[in-house]
Protein backbone atom coordinates (compact mmCIF):
# COMPACT_ATOMS: atom_id res chain seq x y z
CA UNK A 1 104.98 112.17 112.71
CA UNK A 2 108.57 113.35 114.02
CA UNK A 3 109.88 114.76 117.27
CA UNK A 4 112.23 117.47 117.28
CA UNK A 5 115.39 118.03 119.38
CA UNK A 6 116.31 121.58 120.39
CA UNK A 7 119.87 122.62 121.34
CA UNK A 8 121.78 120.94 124.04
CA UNK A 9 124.03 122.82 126.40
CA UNK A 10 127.81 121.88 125.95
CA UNK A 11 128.07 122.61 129.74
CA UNK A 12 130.02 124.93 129.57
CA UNK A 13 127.77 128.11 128.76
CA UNK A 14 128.11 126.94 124.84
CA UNK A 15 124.93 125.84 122.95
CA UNK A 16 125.33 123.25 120.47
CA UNK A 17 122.76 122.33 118.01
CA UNK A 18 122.82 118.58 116.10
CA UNK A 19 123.48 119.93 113.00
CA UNK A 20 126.42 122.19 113.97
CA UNK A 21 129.72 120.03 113.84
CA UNK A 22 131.01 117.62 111.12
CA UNK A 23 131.41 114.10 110.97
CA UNK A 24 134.53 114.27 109.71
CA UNK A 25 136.14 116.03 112.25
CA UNK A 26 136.62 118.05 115.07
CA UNK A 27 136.28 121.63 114.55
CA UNK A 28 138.66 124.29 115.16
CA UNK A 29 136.46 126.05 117.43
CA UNK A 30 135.89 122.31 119.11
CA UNK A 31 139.45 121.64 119.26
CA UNK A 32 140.38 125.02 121.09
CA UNK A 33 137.27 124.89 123.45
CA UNK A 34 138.34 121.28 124.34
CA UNK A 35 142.32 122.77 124.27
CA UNK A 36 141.25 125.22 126.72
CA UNK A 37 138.93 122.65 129.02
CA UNK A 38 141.64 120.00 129.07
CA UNK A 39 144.73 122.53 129.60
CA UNK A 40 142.69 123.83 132.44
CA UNK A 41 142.29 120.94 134.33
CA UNK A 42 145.94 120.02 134.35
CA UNK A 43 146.87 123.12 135.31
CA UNK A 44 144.39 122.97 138.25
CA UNK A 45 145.66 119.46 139.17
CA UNK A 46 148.71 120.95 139.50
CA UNK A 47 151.87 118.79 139.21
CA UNK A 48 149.19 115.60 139.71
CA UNK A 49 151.12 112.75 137.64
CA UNK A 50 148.12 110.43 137.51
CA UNK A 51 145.83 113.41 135.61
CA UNK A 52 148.33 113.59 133.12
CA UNK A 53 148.76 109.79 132.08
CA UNK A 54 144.96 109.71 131.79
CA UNK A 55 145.59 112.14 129.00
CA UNK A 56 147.93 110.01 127.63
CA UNK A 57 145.85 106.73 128.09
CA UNK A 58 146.07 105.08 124.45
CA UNK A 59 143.08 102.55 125.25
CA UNK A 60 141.17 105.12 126.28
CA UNK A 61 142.13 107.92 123.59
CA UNK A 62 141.54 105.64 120.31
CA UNK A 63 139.89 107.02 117.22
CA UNK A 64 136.60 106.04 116.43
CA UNK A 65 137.53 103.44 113.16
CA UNK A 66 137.39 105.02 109.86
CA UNK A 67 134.72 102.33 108.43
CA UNK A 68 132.32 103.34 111.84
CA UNK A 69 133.27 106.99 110.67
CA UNK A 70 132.05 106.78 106.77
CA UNK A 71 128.82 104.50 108.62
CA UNK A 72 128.30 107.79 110.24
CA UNK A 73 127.97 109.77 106.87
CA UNK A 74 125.96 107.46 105.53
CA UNK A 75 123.58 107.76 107.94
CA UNK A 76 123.56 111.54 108.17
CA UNK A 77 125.06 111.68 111.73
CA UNK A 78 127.70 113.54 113.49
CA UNK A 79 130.55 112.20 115.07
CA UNK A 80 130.10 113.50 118.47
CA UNK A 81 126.30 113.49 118.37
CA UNK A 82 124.34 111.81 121.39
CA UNK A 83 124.62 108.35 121.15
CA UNK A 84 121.82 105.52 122.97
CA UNK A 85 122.47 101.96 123.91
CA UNK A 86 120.26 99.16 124.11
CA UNK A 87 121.23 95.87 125.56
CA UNK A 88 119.12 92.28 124.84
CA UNK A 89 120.07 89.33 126.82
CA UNK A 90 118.47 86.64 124.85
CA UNK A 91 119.62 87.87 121.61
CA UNK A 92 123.21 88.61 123.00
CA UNK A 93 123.51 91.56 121.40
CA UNK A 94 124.27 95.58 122.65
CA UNK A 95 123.02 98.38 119.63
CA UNK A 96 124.62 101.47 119.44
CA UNK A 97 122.23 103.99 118.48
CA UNK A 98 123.06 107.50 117.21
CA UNK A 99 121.34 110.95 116.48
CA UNK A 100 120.84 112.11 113.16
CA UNK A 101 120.73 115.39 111.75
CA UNK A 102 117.17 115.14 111.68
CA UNK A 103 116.93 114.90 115.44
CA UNK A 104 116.21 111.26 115.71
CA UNK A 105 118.50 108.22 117.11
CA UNK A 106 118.88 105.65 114.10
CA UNK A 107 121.10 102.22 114.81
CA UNK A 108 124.50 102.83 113.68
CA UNK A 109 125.40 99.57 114.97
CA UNK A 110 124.81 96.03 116.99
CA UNK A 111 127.68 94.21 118.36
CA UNK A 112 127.38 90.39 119.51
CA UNK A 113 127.90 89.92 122.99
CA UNK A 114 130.61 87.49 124.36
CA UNK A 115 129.25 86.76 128.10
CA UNK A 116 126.84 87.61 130.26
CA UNK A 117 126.02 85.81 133.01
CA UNK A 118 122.93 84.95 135.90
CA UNK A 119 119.19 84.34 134.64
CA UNK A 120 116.66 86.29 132.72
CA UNK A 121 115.10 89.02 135.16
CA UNK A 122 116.39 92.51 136.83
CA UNK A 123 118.73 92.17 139.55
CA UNK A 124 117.74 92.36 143.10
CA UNK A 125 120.32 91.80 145.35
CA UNK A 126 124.78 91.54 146.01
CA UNK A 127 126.05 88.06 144.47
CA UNK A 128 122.98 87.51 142.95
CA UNK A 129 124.82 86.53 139.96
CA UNK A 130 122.08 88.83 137.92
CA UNK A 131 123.20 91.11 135.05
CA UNK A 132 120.85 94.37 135.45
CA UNK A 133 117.65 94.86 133.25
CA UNK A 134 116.37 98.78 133.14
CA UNK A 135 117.04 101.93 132.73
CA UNK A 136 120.05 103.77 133.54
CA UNK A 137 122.16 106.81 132.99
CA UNK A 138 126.10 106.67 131.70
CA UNK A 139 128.31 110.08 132.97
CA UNK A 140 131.70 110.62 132.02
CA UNK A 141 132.40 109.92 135.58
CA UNK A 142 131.43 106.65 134.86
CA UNK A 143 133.94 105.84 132.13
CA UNK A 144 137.09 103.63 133.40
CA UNK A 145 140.01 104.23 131.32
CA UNK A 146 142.02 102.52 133.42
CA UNK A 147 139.82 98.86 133.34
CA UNK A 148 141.70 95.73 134.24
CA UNK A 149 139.24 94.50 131.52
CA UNK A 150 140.63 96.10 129.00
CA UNK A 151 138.24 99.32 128.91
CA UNK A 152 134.83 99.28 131.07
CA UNK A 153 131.52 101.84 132.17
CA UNK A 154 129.82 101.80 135.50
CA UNK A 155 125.80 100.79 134.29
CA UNK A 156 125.04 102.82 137.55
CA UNK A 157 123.13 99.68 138.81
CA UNK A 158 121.22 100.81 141.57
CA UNK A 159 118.97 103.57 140.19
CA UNK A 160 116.53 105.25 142.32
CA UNK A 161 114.29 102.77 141.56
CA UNK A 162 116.24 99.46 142.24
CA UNK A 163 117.39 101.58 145.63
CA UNK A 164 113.36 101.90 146.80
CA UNK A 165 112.99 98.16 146.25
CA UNK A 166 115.64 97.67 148.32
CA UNK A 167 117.37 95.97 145.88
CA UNK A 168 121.80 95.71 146.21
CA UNK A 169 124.84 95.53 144.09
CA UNK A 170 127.24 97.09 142.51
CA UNK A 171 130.24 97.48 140.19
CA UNK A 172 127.71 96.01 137.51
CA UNK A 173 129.83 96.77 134.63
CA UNK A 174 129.88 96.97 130.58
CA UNK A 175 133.67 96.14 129.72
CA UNK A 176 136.13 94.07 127.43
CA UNK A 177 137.82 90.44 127.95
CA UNK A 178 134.86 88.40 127.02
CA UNK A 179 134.10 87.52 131.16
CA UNK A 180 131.08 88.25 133.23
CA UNK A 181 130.39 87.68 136.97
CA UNK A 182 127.21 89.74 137.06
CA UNK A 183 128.86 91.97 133.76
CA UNK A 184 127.72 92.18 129.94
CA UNK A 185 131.46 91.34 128.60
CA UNK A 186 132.80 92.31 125.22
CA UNK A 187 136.02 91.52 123.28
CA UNK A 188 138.32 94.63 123.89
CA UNK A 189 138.33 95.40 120.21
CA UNK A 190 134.61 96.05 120.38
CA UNK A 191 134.82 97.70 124.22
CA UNK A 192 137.15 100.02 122.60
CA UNK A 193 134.51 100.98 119.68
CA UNK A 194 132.26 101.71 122.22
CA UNK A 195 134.15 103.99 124.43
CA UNK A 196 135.21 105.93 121.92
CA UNK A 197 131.79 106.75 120.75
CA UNK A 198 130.73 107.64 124.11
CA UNK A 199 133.90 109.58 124.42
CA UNK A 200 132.92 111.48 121.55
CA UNK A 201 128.93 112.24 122.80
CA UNK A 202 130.63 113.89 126.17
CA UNK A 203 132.87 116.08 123.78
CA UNK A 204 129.77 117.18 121.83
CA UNK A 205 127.88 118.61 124.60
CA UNK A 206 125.59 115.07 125.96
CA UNK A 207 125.86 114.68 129.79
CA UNK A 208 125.05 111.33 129.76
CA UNK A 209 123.80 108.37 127.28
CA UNK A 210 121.24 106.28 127.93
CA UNK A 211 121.59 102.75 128.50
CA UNK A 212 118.66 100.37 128.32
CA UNK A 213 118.94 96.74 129.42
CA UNK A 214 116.35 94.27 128.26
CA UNK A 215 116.13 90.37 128.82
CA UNK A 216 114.94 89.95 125.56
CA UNK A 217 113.84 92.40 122.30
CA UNK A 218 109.95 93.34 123.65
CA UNK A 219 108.40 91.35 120.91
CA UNK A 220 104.92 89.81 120.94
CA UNK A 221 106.75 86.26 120.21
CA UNK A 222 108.83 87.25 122.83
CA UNK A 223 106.20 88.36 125.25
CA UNK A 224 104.34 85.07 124.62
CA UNK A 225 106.71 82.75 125.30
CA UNK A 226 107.74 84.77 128.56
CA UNK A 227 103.67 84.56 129.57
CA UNK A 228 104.53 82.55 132.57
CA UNK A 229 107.46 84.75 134.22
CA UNK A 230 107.58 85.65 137.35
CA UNK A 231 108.99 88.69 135.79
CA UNK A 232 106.66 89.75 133.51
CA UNK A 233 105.25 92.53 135.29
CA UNK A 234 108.67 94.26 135.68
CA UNK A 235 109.21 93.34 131.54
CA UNK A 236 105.76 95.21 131.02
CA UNK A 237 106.40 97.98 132.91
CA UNK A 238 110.16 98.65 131.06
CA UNK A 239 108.32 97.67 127.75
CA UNK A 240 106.49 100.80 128.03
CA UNK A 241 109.77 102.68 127.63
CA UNK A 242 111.36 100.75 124.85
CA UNK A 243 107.96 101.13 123.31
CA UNK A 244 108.25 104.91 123.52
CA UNK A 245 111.31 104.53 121.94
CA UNK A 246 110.23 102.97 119.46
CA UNK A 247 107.69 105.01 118.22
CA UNK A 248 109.57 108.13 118.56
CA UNK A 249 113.15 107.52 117.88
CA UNK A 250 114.14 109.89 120.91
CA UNK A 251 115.33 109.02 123.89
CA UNK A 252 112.66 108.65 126.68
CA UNK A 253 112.81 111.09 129.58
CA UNK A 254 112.87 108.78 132.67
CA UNK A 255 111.32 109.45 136.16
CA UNK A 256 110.31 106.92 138.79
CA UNK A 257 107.52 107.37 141.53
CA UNK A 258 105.21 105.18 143.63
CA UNK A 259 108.66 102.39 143.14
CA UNK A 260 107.68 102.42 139.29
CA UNK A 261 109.07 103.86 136.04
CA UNK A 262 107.82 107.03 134.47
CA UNK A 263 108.62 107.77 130.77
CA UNK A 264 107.89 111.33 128.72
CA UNK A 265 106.03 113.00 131.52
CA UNK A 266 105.64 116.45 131.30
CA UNK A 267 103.55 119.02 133.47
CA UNK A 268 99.59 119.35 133.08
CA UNK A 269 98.34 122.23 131.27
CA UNK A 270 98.23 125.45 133.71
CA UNK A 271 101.08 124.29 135.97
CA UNK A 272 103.13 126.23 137.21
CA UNK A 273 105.93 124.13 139.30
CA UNK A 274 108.33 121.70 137.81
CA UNK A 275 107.40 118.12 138.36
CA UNK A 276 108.59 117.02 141.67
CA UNK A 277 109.22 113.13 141.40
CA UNK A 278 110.58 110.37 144.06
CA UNK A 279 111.02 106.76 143.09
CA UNK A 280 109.34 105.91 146.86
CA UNK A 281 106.63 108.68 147.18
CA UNK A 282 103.86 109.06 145.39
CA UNK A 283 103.79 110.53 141.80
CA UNK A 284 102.89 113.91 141.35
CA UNK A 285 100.12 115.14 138.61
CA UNK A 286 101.53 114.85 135.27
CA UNK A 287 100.48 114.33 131.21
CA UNK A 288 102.29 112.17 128.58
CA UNK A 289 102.48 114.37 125.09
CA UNK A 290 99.71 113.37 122.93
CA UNK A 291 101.72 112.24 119.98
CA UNK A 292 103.67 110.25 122.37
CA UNK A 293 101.20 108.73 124.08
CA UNK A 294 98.58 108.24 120.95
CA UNK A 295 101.26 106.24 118.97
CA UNK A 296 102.35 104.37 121.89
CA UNK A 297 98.99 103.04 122.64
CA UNK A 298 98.49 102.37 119.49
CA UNK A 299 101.12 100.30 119.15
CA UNK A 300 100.61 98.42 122.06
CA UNK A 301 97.26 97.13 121.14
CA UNK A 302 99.04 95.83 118.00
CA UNK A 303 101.54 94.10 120.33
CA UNK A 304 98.82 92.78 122.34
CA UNK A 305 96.79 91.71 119.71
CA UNK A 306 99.72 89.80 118.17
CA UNK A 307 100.82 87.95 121.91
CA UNK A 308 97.34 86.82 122.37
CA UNK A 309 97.01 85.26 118.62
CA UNK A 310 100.44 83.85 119.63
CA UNK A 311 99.20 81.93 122.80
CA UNK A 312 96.47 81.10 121.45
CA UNK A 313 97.97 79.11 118.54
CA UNK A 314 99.91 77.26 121.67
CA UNK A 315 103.39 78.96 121.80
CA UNK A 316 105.64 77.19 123.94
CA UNK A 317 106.59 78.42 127.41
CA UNK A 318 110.16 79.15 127.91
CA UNK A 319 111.28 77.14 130.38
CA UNK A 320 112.07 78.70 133.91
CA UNK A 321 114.75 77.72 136.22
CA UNK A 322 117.17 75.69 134.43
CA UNK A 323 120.08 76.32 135.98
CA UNK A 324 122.01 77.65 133.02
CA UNK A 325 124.17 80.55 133.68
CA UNK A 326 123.59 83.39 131.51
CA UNK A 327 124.70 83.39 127.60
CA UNK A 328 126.98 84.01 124.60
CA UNK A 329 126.22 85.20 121.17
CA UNK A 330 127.15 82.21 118.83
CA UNK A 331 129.53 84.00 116.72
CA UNK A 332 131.89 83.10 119.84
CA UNK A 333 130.18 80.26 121.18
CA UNK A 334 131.17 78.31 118.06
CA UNK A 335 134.14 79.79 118.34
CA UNK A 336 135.18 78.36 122.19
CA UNK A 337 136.05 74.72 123.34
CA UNK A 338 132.79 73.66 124.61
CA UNK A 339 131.32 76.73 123.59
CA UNK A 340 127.27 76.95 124.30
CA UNK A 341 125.02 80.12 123.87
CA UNK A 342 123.20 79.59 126.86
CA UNK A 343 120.40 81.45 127.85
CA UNK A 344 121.11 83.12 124.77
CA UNK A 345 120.34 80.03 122.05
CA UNK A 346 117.30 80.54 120.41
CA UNK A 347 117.45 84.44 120.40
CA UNK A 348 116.26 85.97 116.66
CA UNK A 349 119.52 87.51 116.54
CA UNK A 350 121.80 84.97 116.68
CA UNK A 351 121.94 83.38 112.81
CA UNK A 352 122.02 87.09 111.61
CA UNK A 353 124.82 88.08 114.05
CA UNK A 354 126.96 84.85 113.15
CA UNK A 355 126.41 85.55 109.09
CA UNK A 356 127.41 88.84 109.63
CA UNK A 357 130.57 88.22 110.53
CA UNK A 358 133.39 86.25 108.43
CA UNK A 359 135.82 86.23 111.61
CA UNK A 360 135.35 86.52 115.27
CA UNK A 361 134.85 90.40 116.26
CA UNK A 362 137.78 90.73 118.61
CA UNK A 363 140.42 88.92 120.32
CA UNK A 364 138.57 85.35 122.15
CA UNK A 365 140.66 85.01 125.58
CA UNK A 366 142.39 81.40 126.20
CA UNK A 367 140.63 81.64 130.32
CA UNK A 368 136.53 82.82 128.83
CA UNK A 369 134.10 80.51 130.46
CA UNK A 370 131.02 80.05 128.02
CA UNK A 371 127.59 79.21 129.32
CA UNK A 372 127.48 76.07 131.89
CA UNK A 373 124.71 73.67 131.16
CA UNK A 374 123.83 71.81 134.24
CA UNK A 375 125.20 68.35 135.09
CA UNK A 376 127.99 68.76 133.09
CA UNK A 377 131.00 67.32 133.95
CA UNK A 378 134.11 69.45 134.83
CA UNK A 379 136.58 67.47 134.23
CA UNK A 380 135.86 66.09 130.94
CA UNK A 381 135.29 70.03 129.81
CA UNK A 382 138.84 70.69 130.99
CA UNK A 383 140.22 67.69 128.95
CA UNK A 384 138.25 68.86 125.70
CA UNK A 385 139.14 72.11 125.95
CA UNK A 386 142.86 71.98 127.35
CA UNK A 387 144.79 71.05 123.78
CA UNK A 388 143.48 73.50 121.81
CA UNK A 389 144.20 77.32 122.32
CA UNK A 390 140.73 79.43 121.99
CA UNK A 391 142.28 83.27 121.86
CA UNK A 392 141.98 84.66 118.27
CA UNK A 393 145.61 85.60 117.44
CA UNK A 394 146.17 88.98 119.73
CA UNK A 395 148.06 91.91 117.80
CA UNK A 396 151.67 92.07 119.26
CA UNK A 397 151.79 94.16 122.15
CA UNK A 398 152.78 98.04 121.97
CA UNK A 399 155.35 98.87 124.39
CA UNK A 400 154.14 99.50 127.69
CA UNK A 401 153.28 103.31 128.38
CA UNK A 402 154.28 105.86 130.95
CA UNK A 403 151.19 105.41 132.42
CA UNK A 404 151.19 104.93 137.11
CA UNK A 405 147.64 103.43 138.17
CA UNK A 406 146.33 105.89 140.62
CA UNK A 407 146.78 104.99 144.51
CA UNK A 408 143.95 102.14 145.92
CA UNK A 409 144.06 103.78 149.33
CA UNK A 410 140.12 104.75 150.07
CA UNK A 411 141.22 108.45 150.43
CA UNK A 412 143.59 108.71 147.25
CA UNK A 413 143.59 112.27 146.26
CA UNK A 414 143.67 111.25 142.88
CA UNK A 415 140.53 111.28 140.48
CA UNK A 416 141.09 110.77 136.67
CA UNK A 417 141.03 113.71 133.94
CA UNK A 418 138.23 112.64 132.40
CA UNK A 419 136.22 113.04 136.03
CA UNK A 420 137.78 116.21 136.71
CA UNK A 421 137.58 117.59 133.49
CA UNK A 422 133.63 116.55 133.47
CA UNK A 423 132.73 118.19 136.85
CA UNK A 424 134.63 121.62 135.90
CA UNK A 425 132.78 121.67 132.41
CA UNK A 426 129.45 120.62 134.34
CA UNK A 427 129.14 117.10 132.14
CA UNK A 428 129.89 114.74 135.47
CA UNK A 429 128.35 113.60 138.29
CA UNK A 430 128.86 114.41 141.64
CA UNK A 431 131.37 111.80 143.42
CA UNK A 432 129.63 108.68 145.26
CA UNK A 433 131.06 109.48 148.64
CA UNK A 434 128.87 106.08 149.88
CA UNK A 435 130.27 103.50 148.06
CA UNK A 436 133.46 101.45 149.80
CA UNK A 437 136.37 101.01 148.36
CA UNK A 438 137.38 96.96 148.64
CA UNK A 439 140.85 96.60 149.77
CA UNK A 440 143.47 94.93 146.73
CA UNK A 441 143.56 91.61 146.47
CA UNK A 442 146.85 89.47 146.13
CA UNK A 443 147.81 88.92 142.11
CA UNK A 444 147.14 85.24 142.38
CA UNK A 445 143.97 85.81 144.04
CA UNK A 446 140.13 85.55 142.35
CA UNK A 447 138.24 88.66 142.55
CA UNK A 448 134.98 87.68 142.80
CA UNK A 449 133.82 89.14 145.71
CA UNK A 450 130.05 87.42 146.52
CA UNK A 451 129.88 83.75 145.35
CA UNK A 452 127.43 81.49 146.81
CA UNK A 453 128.67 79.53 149.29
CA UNK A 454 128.29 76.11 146.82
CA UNK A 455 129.27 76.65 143.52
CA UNK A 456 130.58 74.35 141.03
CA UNK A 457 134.53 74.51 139.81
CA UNK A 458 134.87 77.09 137.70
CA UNK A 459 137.89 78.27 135.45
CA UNK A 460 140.99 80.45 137.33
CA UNK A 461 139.43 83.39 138.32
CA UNK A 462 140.75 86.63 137.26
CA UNK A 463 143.57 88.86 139.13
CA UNK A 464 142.64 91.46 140.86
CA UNK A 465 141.87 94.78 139.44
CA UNK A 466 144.32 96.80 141.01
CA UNK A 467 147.12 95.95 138.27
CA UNK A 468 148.68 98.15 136.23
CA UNK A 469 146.36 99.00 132.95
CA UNK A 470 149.96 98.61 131.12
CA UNK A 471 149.35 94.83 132.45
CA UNK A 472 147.38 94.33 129.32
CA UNK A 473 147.86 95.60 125.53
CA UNK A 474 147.40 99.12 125.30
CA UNK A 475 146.19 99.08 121.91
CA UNK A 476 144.32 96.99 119.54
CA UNK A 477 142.41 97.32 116.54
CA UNK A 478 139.00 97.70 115.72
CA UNK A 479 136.68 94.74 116.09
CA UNK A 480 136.32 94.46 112.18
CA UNK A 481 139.68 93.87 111.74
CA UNK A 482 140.01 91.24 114.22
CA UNK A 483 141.78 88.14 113.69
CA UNK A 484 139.31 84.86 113.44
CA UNK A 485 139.45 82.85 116.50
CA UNK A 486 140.35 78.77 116.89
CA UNK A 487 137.86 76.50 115.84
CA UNK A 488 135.36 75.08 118.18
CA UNK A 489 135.62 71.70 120.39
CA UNK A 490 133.15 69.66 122.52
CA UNK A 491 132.66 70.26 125.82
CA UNK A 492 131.60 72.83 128.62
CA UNK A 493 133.34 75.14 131.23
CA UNK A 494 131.92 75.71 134.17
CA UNK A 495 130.25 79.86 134.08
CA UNK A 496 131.48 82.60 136.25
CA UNK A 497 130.45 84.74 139.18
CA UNK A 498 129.70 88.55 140.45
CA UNK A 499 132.32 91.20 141.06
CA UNK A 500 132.21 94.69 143.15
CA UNK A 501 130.65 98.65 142.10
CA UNK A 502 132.15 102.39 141.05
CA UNK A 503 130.02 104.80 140.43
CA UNK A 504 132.56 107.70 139.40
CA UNK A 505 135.99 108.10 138.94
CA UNK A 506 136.52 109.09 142.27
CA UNK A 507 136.23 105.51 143.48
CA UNK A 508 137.07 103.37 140.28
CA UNK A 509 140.73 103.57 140.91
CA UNK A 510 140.68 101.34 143.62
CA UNK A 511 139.59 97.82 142.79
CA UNK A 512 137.30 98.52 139.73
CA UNK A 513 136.93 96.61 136.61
């Protein structure tokens, strides 16, 4: 059976329908609506330096690579059609998915993941150490251009229903530089992939992609070895979502009431009101669409059927507590002094991801921590790992641009292009007037802003994020053409810690990531 998609509203009183631009390009009509949109907005920002070197912002402004391009045709899609991404812990690995002419996502493409850090399970609370697990939504107010990790987007950890829990945090981030402290961390070369393809969604009319962040790939071999979780009703309850996905190919509509997720719902027959939900009230009458909810329960009771064969033939229990601090895909763990997968070893994913590659899928930095394995010794990790250089040779540095870092004063005037440009088109989000701006932080100083009070050594923490973004390389190439990195050595380095929250542009020029 197949699920349609209708139009989608540009946002600015333009309807756009999949089908209508090419892959291979922008359109003229494309080019002078966005002409008109971005001319606009500087003229409204008046003589507003900062606006403009957004526009100029080379990280932020690649091309999507010519290879991901002719993937695109392949696979029937357009290049600024909706995109979806998925996110698996265990595995180590984020997909990109993509829209199709027919109206359904397909997977244009899975990148490795170089850190994340903290323990299987959602996160509940500030320095936690926890990378999030859910559902969330990605604005083009939550795209940092201006990253001291190269590039970065706000997950917009808490959603309403991690706020009616009660559960904190914030600045829980998806960026570049290959180092986590409560982050899923890419190489820059693939960080820049990524934001450009959700650079190119906003242009085509979607308001925001979904992200979807799992602790493992909702298998029944999965769900059986996970039997004894503490966390297993939270995994079942997100299942049902990535299950919907699954059998549709579309992304799920998500609602929360009664502190639980909602996915598809749609009014009962005869209403007349719009559904009316809140994440802590209870939920109001609603139906899931028939061909939805048939070929999710049937598939289900396959998955069901299949865990309880599973335990029944004795599948092992993952073990629970062991101290290990989150994971690395092994395409850079075997890459790293002392690398170690972590959390991650084991994951289904992980041969296929390191025989897919040839070379190392971005630039490895010299300072990236891999997974800690518990009672290992510091010191004799810093001795392994100090003679040999781990960064894959970086591509020599562009000249530094034009571009001045918006002020980190709480009540800078100054929000990017991108964020202005989004609310007068109707594609951002409103500003998060609640969150607090941390003050800088001294260059020398770490900027992890909630460890626990005992921690082991860990490697030089990095500077704090109000540097220039001209601190770094401006440009690099695609992850495909990456370099391949140093070969690996013994040992371990100790794992790394949680930083702070923006939730729009409005805030991120302070100390974001």
């Amino acid at each position: 059976m197949a699920w349609g998609m209708g139009a989608t509203s540009l946002g600015f009183g333009i309807a756009r329908h999949p089908r209508s631009f090419a892959v291979t390009g922008r359109t003229p009509f494309r080019a002078l609506v966005t002409s008109v949109a971005l001319a606009a907005s500087v003229a409204l920002a008046g003589c507003n330096s900062d606006e403009i070197s957004l526009a100029n912002n080379a990280k932020a402004n690649q091309p999507v690579p010519p290879k991901l391009v002719a993937d695109m045709v392949a696979k029937d899609m357009d290049l600024n059609s909706p995109i979806l991404v998925r996110m698996f812990k265990t595995e180590a690995e984020l997909e990109v998915w993509k829209q199709a002419r027919s109206g359904q996502f397909a997977l244009l493409k899975t990148y490795p993941i170089c850190r994340w850090s903290g323990d299987l399970g959602p996160k509940v609370r500030e320095g936690d150490r926890q990378a999030p697990e859910g559902f969330y939504a990605i604005s083009p107010a939550q795209m940092n251009p201006q990253s001291a990790y190269y590039l970065s987007f706000n997950t917009g950890y808490p959603n309403a229903y991690d706020k009616a829990l009660g559960h904190t945090g914030s600045q829980l981030m998806v960026h570049g530089d290959c180092s986590s402290r409560g982050c899923y961390a890419m190489t820059d070369e693939q960080i820049a992939e990524i934001y450009s393809l959700g650079r190119e969604s906003f242009f085509g009319g979607q308001k925001s992609f979904q992200f979807q962040a799992y602790p493992f790939r909702m298998t029944p071999i999965n769900m059986a070895k996970h039997r004894n979780n503490p966390n297993m009703a939270f995994w079942k309850m997100i299942k049902e979502g990535y299950d919907h996905f699954e059998v549709t190919r579309q992304e799920p509509k998500v609602d929360f009431c009664e502190k639980k997720y909602v996915f598809d719902a749609a009014k009962p027959p005869g209403a007349t009101r719009d559904l009316m939900f809140d994440a802590a009230a209870k939920c109001p009458a609603y139906v899931i669409p028939d061909d939805v909810a048939d070929a999710v329960r049937q598939k289900q009771e396959a998955d069901q059927a299949e865990t309880a064969k599973l335990i029944a033939k004795g599948t092992p229990v993952a073990k629970l507590n062991t101290g290990i601090d989150g994971g690395m895909n092994l395409i850079f763990a075997a890459r790293v002094p002392g690398g170690n997968t972590g959390l991650s070893e084991g994951g289904d994913g992980q041969a296929l991801a390191l025989s897919g590659f040839s070379k190392a899928p971005g630039t490895i930095p010299s300072t990236v921590n891999p997974p800690r394995m518990p009672g290992s010794d510091d010191a004799a990790v810093a001795a392994a790992a100090a003679p040999a250089p781990v960064a894959a040779p970086a591509p020599a540095a562009a000249p530094a641009p034009t571009t001045r870092v918006a002020s980190a004063a709480p009540n800078a005037q100054s929000d990017g292009l991108f964020s202005s440009l989004a609310r007068k088109i109707g594609l951002g989000s409103a500003p998060d007037t609640t969150s607090t701006t941390p003050p800088p932080a001294p260059a020398k100083q770490s900027k992890a802003a909630d460890a626990k009070p005992a921690t082991p050594k860990v490697a030089a923490a990095k500077p704090a994020d109000t540097r220039q973004a001209a601190n770094r390389p401006p440009f690099k190439p695609a992850a495909s053409e990456a370099e391949p990195a140093a070969a690996p050595r013994d040992g371990l380095v100790a794992g790394a810690q949680p930083i702070v929250q923006t939730n729009s542009f409005d805030s991120r020029f302070s100390a974001t990531k």
